[in-house]
N, C-alpha and C. Protein backbone atom coordinates (compact mmCIF):
# COMPACT_ATOMS: atom_id res chain seq x y z
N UNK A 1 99.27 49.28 103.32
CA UNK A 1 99.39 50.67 103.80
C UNK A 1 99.40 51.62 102.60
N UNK A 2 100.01 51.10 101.58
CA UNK A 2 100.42 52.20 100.53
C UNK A 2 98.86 51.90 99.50
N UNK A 3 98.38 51.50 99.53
CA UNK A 3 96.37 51.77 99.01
C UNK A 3 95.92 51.75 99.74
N UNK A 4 95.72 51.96 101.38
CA UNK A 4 95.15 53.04 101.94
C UNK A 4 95.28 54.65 102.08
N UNK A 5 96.45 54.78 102.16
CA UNK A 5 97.28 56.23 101.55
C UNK A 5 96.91 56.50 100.58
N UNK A 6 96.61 56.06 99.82
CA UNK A 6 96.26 56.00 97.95
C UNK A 6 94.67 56.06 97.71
N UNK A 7 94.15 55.66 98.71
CA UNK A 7 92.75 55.41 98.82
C UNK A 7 92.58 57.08 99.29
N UNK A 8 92.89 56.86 100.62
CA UNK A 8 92.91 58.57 101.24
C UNK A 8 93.33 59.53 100.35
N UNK A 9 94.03 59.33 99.54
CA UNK A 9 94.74 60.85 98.91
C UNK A 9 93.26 60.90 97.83
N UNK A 10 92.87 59.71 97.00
CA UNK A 10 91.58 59.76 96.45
C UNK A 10 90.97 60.77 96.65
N UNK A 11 90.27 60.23 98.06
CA UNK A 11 89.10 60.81 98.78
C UNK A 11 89.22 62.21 99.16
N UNK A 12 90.67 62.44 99.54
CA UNK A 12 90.98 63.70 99.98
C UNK A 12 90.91 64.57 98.59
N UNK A 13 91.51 63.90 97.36
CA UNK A 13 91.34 65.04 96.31
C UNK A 13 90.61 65.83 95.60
N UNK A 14 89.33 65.23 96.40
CA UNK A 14 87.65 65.92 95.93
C UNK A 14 87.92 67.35 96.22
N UNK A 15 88.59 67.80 97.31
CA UNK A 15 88.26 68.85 98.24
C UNK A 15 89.68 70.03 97.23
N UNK A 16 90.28 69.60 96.75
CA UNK A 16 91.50 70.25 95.75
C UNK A 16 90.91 70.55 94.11
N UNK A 17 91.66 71.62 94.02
CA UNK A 17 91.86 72.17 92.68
C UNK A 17 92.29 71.05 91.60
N UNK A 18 92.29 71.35 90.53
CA UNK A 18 92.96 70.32 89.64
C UNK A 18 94.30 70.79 89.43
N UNK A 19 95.48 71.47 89.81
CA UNK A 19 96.31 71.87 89.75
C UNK A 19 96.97 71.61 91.33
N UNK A 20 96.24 71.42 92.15
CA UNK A 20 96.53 71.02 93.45
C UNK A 20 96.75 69.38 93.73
N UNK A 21 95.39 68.66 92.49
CA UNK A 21 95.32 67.26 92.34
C UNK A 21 97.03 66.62 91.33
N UNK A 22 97.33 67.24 90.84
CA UNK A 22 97.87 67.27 89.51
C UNK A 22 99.34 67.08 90.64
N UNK A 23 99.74 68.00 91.26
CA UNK A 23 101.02 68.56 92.31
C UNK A 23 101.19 67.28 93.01
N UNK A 24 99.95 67.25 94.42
CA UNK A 24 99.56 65.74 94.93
C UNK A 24 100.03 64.31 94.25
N UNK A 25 99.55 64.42 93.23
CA UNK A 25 100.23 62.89 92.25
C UNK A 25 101.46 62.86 92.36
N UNK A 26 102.15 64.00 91.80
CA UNK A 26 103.58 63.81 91.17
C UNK A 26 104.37 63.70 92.76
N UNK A 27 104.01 64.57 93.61
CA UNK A 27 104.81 64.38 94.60
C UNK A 27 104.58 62.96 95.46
N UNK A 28 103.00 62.39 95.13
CA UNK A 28 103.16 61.34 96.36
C UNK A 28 104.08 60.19 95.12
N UNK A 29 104.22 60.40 93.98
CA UNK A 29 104.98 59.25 92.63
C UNK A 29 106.50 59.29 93.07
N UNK A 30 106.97 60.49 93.56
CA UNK A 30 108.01 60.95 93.57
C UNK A 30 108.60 60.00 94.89
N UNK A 31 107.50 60.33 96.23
CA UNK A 31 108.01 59.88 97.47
C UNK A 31 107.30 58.49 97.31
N UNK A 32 106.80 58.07 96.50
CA UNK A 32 106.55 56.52 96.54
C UNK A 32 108.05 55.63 95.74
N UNK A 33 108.62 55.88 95.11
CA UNK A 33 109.75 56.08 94.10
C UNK A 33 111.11 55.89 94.57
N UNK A 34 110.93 57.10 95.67
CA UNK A 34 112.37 57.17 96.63
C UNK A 34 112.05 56.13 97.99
N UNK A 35 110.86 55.79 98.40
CA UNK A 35 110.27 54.63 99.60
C UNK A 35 110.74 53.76 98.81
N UNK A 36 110.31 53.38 97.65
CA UNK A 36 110.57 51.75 97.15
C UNK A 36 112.67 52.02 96.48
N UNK A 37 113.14 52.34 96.10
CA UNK A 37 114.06 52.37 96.32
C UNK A 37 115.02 52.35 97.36
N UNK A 38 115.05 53.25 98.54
CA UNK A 38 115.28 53.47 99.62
C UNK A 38 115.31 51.58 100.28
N UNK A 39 114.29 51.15 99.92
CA UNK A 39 113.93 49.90 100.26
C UNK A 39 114.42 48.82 100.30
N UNK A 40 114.55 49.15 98.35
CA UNK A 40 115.08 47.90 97.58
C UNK A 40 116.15 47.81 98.03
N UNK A 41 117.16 48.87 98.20
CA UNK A 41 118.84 48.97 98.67
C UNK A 41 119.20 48.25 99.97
N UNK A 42 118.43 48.37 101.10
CA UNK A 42 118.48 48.13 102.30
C UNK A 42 118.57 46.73 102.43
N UNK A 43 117.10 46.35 101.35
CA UNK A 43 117.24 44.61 101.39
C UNK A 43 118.59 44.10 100.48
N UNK A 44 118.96 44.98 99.78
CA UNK A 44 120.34 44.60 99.30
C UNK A 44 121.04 44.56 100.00
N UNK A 45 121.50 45.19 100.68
CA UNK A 45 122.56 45.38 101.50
C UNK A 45 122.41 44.68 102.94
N UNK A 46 121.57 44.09 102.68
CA UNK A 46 121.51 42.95 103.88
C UNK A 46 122.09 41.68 103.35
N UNK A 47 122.15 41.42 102.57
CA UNK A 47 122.58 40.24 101.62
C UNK A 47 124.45 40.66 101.73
């Protein structure tokens, strides 16, 4: 799921500014970051 999202944001970033592309990164790094954390904890805390 997360390189198809990744694939799409690609494809989608043709159509953006480079300052729009630039924004896009950091925020999908940001919410990819807090998903895999968010994550990691849960499977911790199942243990």
């Amino acid at each position: 799921i997360t390189m198809f999202f990744y694939a799409f944001a690609l494809w989608r970033a043709d159509q953006f500014s480079t300052p729009m592309q630039v924004t896009l990164f950091i925020g999908g790094a940001i919410v990819y970051l807090a998903v895999f954390n968010s994550t990691k904890t849960m499977l911790t805390n199942q243990d």
